[in-house]
C-alpha atoms as a PDB file:
ATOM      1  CA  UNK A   1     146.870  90.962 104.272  1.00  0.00           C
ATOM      2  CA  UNK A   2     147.719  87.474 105.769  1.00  0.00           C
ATOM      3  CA  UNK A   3     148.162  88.968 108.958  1.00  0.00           C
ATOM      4  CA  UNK A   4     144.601  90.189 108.472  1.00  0.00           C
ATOM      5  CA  UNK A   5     143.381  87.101 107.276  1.00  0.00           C
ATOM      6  CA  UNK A   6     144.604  85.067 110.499  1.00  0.00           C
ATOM      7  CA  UNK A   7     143.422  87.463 113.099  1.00  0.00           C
ATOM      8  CA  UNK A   8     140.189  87.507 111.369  1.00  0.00           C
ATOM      9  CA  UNK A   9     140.011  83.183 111.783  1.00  0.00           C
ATOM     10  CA  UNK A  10     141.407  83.645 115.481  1.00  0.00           C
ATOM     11  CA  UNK A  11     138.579  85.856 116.123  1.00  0.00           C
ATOM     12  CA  UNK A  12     136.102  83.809 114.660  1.00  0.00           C
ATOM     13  CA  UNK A  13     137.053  80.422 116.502  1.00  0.00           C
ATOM     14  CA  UNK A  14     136.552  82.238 119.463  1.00  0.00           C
ATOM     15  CA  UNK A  15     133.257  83.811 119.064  1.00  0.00           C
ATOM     16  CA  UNK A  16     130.098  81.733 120.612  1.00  0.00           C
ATOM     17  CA  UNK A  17     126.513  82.172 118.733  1.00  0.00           C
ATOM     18  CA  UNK A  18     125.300  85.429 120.765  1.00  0.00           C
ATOM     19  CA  UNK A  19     128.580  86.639 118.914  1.00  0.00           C
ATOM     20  CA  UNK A  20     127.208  85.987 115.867  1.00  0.00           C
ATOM     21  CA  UNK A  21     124.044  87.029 116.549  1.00  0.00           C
ATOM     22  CA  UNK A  22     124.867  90.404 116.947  1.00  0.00           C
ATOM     23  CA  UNK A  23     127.130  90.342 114.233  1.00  0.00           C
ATOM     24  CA  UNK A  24     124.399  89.446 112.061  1.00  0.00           C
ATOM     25  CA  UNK A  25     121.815  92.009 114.063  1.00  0.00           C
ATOM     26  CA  UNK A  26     124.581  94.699 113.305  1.00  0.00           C
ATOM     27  CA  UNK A  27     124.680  93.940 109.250  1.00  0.00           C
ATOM     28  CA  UNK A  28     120.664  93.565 108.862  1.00  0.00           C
ATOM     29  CA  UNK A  29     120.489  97.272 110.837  1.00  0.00           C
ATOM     30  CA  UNK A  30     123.544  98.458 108.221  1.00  0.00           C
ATOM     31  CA  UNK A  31     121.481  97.351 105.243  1.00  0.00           C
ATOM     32  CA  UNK A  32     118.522  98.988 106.734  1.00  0.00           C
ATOM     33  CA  UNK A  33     120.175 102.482 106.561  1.00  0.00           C
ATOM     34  CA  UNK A  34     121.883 102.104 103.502  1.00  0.00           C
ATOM     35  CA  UNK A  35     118.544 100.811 101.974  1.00  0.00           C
ATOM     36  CA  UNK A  36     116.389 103.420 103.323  1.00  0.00           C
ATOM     37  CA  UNK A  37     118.968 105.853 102.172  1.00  0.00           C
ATOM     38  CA  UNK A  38     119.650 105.110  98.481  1.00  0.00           C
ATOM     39  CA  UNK A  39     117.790 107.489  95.586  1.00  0.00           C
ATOM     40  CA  UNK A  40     114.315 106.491  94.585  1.00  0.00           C
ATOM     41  CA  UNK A  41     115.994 105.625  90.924  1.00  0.00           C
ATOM     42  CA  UNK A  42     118.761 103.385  91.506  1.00  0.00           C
ATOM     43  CA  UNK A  43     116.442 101.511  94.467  1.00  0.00           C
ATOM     44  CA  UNK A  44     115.242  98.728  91.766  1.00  0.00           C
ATOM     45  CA  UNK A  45     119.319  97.800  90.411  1.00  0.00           C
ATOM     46  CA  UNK A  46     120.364  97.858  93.719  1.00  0.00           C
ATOM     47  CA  UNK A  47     117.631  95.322  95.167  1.00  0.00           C
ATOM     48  CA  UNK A  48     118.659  92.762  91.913  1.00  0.00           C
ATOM     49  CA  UNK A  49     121.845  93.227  92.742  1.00  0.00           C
ATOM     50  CA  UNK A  50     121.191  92.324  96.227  1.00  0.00           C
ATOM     51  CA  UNK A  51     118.747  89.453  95.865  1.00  0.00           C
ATOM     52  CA  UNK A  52     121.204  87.953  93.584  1.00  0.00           C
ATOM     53  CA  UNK A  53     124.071  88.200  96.273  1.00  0.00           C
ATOM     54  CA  UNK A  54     122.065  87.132  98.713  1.00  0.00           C
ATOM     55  CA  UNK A  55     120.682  83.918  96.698  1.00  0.00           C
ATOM     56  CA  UNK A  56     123.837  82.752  96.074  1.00  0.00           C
ATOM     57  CA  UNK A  57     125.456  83.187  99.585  1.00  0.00           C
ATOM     58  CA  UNK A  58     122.235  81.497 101.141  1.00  0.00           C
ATOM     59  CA  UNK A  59     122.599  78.448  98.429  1.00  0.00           C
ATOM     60  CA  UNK A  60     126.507  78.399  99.698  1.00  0.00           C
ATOM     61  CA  UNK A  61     125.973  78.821 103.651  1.00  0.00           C
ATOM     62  CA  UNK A  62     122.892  76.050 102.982  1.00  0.00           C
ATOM     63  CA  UNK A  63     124.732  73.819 101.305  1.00  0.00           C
ATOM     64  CA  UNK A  64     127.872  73.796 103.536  1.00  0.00           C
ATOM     65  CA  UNK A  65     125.206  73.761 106.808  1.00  0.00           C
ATOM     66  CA  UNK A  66     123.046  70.584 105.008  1.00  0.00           C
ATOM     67  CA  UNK A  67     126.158  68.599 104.364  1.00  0.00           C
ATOM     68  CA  UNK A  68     127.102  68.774 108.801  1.00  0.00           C
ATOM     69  CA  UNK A  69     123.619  68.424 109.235  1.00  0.00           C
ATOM     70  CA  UNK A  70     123.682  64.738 107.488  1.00  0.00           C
ATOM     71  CA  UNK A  71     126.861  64.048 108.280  1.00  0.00           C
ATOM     72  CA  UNK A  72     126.681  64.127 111.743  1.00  0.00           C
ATOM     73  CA  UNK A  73     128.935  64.139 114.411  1.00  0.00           C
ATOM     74  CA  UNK A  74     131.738  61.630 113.754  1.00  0.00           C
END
């Protein structure tokens, strides 16, 4: 798993922002099919779920992004 783990920063240190643009195009297309998939029923828990995940990964990536932002390069 730390194997994993390391490969997985290597990778990342090397990708440039049309890297992680597609990255992100490729997850927003994923949730699109699984969303347009799921059951009529379940559709409502599964969007709470979701908004609540997302919220609090936003907050996280915001926060972290803010505090560069005002920090500057130094």
């Amino acid at each position: 798993m730390n194997k994993l783990i390391e490969n997985t920063k290597s990778y990342i240190n090397r990708m440039n922002i049309m890297d992680f643009a597609l990255l992100k195009l490729c997850l927003c297309s994923l949730g699109l099919i699984l969303g347009t998939s799921m059951p009529q029923n379940s559709k409502k828990k599964v969007a709470a779920v979701s908004s609540v995940v997302f919220a609090f990964t936003y907050a996280t990536l915001m926060v972290k992004f803010l505090s560069v932002l005002f920090k500057g390069d130094k």
